[in-house]
Protein backbone atom coordinates (compact mmCIF):
# COMPACT_ATOMS: atom_id res chain seq x y z
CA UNK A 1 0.00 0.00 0.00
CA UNK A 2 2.68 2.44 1.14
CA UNK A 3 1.08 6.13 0.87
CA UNK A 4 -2.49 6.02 -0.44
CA UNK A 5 -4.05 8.80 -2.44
CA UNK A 6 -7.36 8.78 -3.45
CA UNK A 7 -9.14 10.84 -6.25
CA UNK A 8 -12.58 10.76 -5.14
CA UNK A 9 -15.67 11.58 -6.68
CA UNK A 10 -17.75 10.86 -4.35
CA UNK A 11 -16.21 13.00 -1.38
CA UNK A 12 -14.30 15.50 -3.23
CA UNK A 13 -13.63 17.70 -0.14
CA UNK A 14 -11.71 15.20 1.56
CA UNK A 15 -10.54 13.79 -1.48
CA UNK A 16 -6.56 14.28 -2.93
CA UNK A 17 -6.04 16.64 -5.98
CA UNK A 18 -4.51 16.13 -9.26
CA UNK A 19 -4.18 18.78 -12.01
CA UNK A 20 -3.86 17.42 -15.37
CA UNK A 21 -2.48 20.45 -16.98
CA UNK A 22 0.75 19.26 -14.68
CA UNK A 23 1.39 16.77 -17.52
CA UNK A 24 2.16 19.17 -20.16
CA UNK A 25 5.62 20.03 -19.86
CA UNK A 26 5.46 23.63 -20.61
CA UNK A 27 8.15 25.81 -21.88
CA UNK A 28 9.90 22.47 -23.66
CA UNK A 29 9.95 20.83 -27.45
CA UNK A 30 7.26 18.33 -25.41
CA UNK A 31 4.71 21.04 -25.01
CA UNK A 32 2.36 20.42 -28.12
CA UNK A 33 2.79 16.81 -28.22
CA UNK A 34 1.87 16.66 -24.45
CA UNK A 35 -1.03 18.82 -24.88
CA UNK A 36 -2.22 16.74 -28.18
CA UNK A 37 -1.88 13.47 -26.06
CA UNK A 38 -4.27 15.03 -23.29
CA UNK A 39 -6.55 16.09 -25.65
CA UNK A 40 -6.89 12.73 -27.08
CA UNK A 41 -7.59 11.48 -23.43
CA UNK A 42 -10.36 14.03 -22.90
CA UNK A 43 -12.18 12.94 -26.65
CA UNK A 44 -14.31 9.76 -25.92
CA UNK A 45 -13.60 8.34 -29.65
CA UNK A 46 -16.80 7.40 -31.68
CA UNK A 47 -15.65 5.29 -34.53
CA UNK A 48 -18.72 6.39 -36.93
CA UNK A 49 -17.15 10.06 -36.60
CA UNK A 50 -13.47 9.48 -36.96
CA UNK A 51 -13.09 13.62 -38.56
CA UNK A 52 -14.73 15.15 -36.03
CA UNK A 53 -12.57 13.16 -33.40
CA UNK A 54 -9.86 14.55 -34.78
CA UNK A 55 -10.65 18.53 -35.27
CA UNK A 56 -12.40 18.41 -31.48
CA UNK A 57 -8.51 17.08 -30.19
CA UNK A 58 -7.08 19.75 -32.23
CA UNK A 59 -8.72 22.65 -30.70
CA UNK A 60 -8.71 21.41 -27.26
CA UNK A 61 -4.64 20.93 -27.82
CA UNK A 62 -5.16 24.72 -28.77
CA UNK A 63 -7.06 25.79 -25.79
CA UNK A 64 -4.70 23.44 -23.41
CA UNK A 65 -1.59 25.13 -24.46
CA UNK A 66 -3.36 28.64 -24.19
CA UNK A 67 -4.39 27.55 -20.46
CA UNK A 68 -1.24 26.05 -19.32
CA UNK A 69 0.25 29.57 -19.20
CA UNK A 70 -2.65 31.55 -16.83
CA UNK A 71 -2.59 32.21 -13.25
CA UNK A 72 -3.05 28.79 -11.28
CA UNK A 73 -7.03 29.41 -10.28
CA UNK A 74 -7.88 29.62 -13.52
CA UNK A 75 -5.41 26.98 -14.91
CA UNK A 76 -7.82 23.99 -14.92
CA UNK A 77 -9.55 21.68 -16.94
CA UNK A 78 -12.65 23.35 -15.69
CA UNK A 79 -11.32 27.09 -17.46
CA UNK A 80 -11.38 24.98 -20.86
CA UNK A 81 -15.06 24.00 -19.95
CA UNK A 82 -15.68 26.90 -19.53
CA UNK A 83 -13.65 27.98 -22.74
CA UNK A 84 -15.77 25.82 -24.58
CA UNK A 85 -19.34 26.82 -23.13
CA UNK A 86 -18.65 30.76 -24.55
CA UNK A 87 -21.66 31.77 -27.59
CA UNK A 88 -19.91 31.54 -30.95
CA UNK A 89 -19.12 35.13 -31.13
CA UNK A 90 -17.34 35.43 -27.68
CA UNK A 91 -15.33 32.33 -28.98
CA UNK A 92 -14.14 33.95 -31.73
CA UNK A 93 -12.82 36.41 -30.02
CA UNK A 94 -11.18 34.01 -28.21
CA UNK A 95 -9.37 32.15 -30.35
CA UNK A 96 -8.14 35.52 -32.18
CA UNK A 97 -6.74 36.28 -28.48
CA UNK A 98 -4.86 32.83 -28.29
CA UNK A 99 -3.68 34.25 -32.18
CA UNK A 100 -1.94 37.45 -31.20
CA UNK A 101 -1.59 36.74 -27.42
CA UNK A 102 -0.78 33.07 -27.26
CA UNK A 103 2.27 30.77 -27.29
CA UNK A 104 3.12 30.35 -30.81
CA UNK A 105 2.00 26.58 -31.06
CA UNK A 106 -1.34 27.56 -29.70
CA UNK A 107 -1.65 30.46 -32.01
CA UNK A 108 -0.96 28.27 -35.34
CA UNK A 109 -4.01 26.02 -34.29
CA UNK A 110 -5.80 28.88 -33.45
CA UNK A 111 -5.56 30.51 -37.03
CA UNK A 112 -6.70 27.41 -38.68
CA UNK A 113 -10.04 27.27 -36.96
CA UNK A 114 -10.33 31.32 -37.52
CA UNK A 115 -10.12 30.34 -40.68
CA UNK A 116 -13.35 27.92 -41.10
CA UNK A 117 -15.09 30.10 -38.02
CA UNK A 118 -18.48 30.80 -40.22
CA UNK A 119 -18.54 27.12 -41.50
CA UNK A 120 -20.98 24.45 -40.57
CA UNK A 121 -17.72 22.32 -39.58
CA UNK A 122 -16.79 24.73 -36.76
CA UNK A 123 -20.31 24.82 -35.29
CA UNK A 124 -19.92 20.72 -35.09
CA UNK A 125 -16.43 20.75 -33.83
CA UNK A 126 -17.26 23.14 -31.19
CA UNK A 127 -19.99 21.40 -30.13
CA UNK A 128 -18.02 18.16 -29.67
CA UNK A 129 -15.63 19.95 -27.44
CA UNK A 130 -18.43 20.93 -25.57
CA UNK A 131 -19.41 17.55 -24.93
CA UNK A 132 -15.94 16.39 -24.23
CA UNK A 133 -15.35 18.75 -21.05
CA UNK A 134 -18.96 18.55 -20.06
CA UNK A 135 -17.45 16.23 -17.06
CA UNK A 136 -15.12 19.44 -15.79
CA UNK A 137 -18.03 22.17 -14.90
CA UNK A 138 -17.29 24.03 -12.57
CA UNK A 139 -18.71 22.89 -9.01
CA UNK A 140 -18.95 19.29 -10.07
CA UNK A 141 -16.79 16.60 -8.30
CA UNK A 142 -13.90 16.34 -11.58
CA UNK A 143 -13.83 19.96 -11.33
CA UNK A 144 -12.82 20.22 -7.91
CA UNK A 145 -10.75 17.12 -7.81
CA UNK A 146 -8.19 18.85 -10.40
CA UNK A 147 -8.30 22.18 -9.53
CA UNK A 148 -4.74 21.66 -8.22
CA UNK A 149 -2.09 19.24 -7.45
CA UNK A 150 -1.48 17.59 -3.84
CA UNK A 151 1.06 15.27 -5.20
CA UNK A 152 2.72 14.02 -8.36
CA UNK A 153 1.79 10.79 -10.29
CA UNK A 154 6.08 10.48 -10.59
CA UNK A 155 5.37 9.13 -6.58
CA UNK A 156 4.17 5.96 -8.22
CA UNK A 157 7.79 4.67 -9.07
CA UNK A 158 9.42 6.63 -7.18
CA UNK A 159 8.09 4.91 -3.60
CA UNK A 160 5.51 2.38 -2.48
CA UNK A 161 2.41 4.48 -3.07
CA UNK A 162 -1.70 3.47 -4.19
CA UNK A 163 -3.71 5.60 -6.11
CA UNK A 164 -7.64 4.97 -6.41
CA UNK A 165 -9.65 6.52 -8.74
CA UNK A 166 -13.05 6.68 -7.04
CA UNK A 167 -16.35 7.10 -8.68
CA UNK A 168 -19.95 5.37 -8.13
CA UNK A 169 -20.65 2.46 -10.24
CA UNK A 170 -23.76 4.03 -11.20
CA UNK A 171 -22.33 6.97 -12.72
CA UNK A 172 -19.36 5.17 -14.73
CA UNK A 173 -20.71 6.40 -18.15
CA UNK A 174 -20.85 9.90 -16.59
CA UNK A 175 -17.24 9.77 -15.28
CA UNK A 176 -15.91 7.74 -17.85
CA UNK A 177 -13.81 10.93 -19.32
CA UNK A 178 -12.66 11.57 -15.80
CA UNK A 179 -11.26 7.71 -15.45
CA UNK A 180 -9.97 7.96 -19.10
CA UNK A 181 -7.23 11.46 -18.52
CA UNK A 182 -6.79 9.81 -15.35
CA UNK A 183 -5.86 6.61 -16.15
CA UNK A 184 -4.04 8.12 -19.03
CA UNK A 185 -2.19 10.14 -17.49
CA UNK A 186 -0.94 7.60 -15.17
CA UNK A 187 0.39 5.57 -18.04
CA UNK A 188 1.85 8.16 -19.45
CA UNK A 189 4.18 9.21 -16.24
CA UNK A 190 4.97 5.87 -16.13
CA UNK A 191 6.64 5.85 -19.08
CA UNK A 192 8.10 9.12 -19.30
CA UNK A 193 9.88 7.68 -15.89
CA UNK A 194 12.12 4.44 -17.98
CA UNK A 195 15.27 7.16 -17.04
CA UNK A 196 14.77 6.45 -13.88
CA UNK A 197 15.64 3.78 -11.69
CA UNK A 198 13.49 0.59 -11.69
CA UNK A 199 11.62 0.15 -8.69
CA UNK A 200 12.05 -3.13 -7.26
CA UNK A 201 8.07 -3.97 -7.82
CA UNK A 202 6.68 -2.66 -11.07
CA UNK A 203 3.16 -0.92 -10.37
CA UNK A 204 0.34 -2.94 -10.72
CA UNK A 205 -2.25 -0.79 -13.28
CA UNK A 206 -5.95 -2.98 -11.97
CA UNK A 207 -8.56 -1.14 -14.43
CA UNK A 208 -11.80 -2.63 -12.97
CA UNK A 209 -14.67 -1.90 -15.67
CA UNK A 210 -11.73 -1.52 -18.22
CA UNK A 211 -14.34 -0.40 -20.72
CA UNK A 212 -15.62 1.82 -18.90
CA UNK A 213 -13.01 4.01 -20.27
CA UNK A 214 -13.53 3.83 -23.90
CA UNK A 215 -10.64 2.97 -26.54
CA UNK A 216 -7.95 4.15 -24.30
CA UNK A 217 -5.10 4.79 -27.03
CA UNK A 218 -2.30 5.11 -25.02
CA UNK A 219 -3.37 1.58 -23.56
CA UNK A 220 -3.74 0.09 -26.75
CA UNK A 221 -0.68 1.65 -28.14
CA UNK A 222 1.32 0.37 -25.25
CA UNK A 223 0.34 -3.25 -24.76
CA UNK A 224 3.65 -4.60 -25.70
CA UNK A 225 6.18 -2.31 -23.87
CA UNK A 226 3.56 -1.04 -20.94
CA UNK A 227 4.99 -4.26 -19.08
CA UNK A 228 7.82 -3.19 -18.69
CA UNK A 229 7.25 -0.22 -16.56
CA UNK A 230 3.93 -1.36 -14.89
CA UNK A 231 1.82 -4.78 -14.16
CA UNK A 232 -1.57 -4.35 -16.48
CA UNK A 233 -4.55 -6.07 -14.78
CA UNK A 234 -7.70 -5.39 -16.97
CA UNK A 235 -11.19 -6.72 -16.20
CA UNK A 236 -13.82 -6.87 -18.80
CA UNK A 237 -17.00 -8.18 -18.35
CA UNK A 238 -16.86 -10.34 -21.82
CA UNK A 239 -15.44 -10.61 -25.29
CA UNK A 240 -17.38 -9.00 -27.08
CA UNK A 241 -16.06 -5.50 -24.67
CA UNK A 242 -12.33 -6.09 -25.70
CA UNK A 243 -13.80 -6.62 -29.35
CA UNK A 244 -15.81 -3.66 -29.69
CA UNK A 245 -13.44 -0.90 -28.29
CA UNK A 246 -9.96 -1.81 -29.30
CA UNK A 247 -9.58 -2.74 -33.53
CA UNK A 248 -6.18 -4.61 -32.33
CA UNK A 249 -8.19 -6.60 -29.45
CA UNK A 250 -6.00 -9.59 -30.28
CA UNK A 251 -2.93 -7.92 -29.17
CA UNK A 252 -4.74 -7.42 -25.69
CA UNK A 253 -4.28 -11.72 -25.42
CA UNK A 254 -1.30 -12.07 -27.55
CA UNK A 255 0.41 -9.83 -24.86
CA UNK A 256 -0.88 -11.05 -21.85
CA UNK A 257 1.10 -13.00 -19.40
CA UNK A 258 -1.98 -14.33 -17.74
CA UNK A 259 -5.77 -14.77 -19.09
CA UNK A 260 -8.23 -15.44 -16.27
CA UNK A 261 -12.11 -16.62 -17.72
CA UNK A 262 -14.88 -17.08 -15.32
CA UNK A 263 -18.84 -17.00 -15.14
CA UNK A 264 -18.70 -17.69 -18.76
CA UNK A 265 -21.76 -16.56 -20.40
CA UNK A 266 -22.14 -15.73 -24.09
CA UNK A 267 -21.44 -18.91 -26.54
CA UNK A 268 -18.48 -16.87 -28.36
CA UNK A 269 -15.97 -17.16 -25.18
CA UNK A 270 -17.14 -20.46 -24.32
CA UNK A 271 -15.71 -21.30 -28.16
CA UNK A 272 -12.12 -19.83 -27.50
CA UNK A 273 -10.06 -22.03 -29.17
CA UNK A 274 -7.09 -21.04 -27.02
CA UNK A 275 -7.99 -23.47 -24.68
CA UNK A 276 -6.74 -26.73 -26.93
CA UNK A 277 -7.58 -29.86 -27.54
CA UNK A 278 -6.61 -33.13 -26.19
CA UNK A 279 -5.97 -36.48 -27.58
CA UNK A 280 -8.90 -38.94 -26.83
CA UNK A 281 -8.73 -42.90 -27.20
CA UNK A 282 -11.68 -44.63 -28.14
CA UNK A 283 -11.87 -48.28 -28.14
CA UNK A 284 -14.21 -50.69 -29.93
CA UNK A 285 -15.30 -53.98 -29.90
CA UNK A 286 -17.83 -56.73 -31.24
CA UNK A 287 -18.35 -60.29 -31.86
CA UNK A 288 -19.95 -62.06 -35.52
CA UNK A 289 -21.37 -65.69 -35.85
CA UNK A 290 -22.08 -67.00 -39.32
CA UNK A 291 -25.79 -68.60 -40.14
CA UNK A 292 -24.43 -71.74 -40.59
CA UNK A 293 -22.06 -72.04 -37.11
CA UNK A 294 -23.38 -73.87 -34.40
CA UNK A 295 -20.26 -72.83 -32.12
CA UNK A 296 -17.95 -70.87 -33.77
CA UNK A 297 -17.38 -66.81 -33.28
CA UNK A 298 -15.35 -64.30 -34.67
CA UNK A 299 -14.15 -61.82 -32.28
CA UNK A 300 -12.93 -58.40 -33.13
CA UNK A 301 -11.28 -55.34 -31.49
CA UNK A 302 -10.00 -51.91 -32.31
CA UNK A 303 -8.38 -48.63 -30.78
CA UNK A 304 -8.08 -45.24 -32.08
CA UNK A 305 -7.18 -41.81 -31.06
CA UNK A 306 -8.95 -38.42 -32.06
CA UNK A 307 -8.53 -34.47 -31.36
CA UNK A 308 -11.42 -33.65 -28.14
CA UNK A 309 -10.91 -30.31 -27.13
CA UNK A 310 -10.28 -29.74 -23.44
CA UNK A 311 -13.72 -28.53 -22.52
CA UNK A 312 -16.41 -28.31 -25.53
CA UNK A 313 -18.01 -24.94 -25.68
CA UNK A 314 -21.63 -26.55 -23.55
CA UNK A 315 -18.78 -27.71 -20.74
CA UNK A 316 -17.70 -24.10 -20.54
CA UNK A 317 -20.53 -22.65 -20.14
CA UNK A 318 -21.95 -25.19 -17.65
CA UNK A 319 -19.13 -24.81 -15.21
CA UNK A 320 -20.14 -23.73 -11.94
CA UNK A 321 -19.13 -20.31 -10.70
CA UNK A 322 -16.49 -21.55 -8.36
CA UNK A 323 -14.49 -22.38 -11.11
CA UNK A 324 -12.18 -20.53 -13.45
CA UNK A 325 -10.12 -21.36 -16.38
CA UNK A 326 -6.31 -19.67 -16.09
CA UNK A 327 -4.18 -19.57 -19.20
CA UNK A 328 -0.29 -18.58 -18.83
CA UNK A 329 2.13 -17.57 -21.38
CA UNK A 330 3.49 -21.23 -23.03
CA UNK A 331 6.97 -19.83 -21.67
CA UNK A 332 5.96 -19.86 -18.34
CA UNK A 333 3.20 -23.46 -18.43
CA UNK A 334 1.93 -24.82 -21.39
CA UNK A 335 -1.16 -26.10 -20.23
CA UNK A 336 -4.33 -24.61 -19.14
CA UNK A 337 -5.64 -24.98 -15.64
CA UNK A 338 -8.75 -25.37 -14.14
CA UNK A 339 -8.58 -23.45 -10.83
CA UNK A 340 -11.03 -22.48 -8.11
CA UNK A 341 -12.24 -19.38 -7.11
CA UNK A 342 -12.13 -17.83 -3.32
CA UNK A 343 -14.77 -15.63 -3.20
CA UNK A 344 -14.25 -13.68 -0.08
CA UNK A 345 -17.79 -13.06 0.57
CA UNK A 346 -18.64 -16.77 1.63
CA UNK A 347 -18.85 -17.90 5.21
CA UNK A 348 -15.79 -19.56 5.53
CA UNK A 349 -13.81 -16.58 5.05
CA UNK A 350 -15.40 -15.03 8.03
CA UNK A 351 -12.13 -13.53 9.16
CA UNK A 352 -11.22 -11.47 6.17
CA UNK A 353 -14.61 -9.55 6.72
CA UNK A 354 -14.21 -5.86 7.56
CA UNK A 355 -10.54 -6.20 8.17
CA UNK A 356 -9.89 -3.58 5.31
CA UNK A 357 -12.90 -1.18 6.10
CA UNK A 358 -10.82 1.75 7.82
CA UNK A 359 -7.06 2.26 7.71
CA UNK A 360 -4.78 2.76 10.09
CA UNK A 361 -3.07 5.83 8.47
CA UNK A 362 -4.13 8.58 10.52
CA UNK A 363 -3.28 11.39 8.40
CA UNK A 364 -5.64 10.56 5.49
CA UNK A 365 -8.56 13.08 5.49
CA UNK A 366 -11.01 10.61 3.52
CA UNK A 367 -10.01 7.50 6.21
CA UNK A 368 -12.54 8.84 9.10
């Protein structure tokens, strides 16, 4: 555990703070490219409206890099809310502000959507960038989570420190572009930090609700080289999740060290044909007797061997919940296991219950 932070939604007065805008390292040749890569994060991707993806990340990369350099109370994600939120005209006037006014890589983005201002194209972009920060107004719980920064996400290699991300089940698909610049973010310190010296544990990423979060690029982009700076663990509720967000969703499995299956449900999983097969003998036997013999039989035998798979796909899905299926990497075992599962919540484990409920770290303001 170490030191615990928590970003939490559902206290935010007592919660720890985390600015994004801290991620854009301001004043080097990494400024635009930092503020294009949390612009991606704050763009919930729609694959039916790839263009407009794309122009909404471009001017929120302009109005990041104009907001990185105010005064810290208004230097916020919720300032570009409210950026976005101005009447077309006031807007305007903005972005020929960030023109003369602004850093130069600001202003250059800034001149090109001058430039298609009266267009039917602006009106759409704008209006997806509206819907994109709609999570940081002012006086909601995002907002005042990253007003500022109590600590830096560089503590997570640097010492034994947990960060939770806390919002209410019920509200994932209204937090879901908090949990996506937040959990972005977090990757992305991680691997700006390979200069550094390894820990001796690599931090353990655990996305519960992994798609929750959308088509997290950074994740996707850094499947095969993210374990080597942190220890992925992503839950998804089925297949067809992983298949529907990420267009490389086979990379997710060919990259995995471990694949856990359980409470197996729709007949698509049950058919993985990761699993294998196995070699099955069958035997056979039988006995003839002409018309014409009063006494005399003919007895015959025969063996053969056949490809079964391990468990058929009606096996799979009749396997009780207490089960699991656990595939390694071949390096590490080549076979696939058939574990149990501890659920915590049964009787038996009595003594586990509550253990965990409060925390003996008294300085914590969300621990009372």
């Amino acid at each position: 555990m170490g030191r615990v932070r928590a970003l939490d939604t559902l206290k935010p007065r007592c919660s720890d703070e985390f600015n994004p805008l801290d991620m854009v390292r301001t004043g080097t040749w990494h400024e635009r490219d930092d503020a294009e890569a949390l612009a991606k994060l704050m763009v919930m991707p729609d694959g039916h409206e790839s263009h407009w993806d794309s122009k909404a990340e471009g001017m929120l990369a302009c109005l990041i890099l104009y907001t990185v350099r105010l005064e810290p109370p208004r230097r916020t994600l919720s300032q570009i809310r409210n950026f976005s939120t101005l009447p077309p005209e006031s807007f305007k006037q903005l972005l020929q502000t960030i023109g003369t006014d602004g850093p130069v890589t600001a202003a250059e983005l800034a001149a090109s959507f001058l430039a298609m201002e009266s267009s039917e194209e602006f009106k759409s972009v704008l209006s997806k960038v509206e819907k994109a920060t709609r999570v940081w107004s002012a006086g909601g719980p995002a907002a005042h989570v990253t007003s500022e920064s109590s600590f830096s996400l560089a503590e997570l290699v640097e010492r034994t420190t947990t960060l939770y991300l806390v919002v209410d089940e019920e509200k994932l698909s209204v937090y879901a572009g908090f949990l996506r610049v937040m959990v972005g973010c977090a990757i992305n310190a991680l691997t700006r930090a390979k200069g550094r010296k390894r820990p001796k544990h690599k931090v353990l990423l655990l996305l519960d609700e992994a798609a929750a979060l959308g088509s997290l690029e950074p994740l996707e982009r850094g499947v095969g080289y993210l374990r080597a700076y942190c220890t992925p663990m992503l839950i998804f509720q089925d297949m067809h999740q992983l298949k529907t967000l990420y267009r490389r969703w086979g990379s997710f499995l060919a990259n995995s060290t471990c694949k856990v299956f359980f409470n197996i449900a729709d007949l698509e999983a049950a058919r993985f044909e990761m699993l294998g097969q196995t070699t099955s003998v069958s035997r056979s036997e039988g006995t003839s007797q002409a018309n014409t013999d009063l006494l005399r039989q003919q007895l015959s035998s025969g063996q053969s061997e056949a490809g079964r798979w391990l468990l058929d796909p009606s096996e799979v899905l009749r396997l009780p919940g207490k089960r699991s299926i656990v595939l390694y990497r071949s390096d590490i075992l080549r076979f696939a296991i058939l574990a149990k599962k501890i659920n915590y919540r049964d009787w038996q484990h009595v003594g586990w219950w509550g253990k965990y409920d409060r925390w003996p770290v008294p300085d914590l303001p969300w621990s009372s």
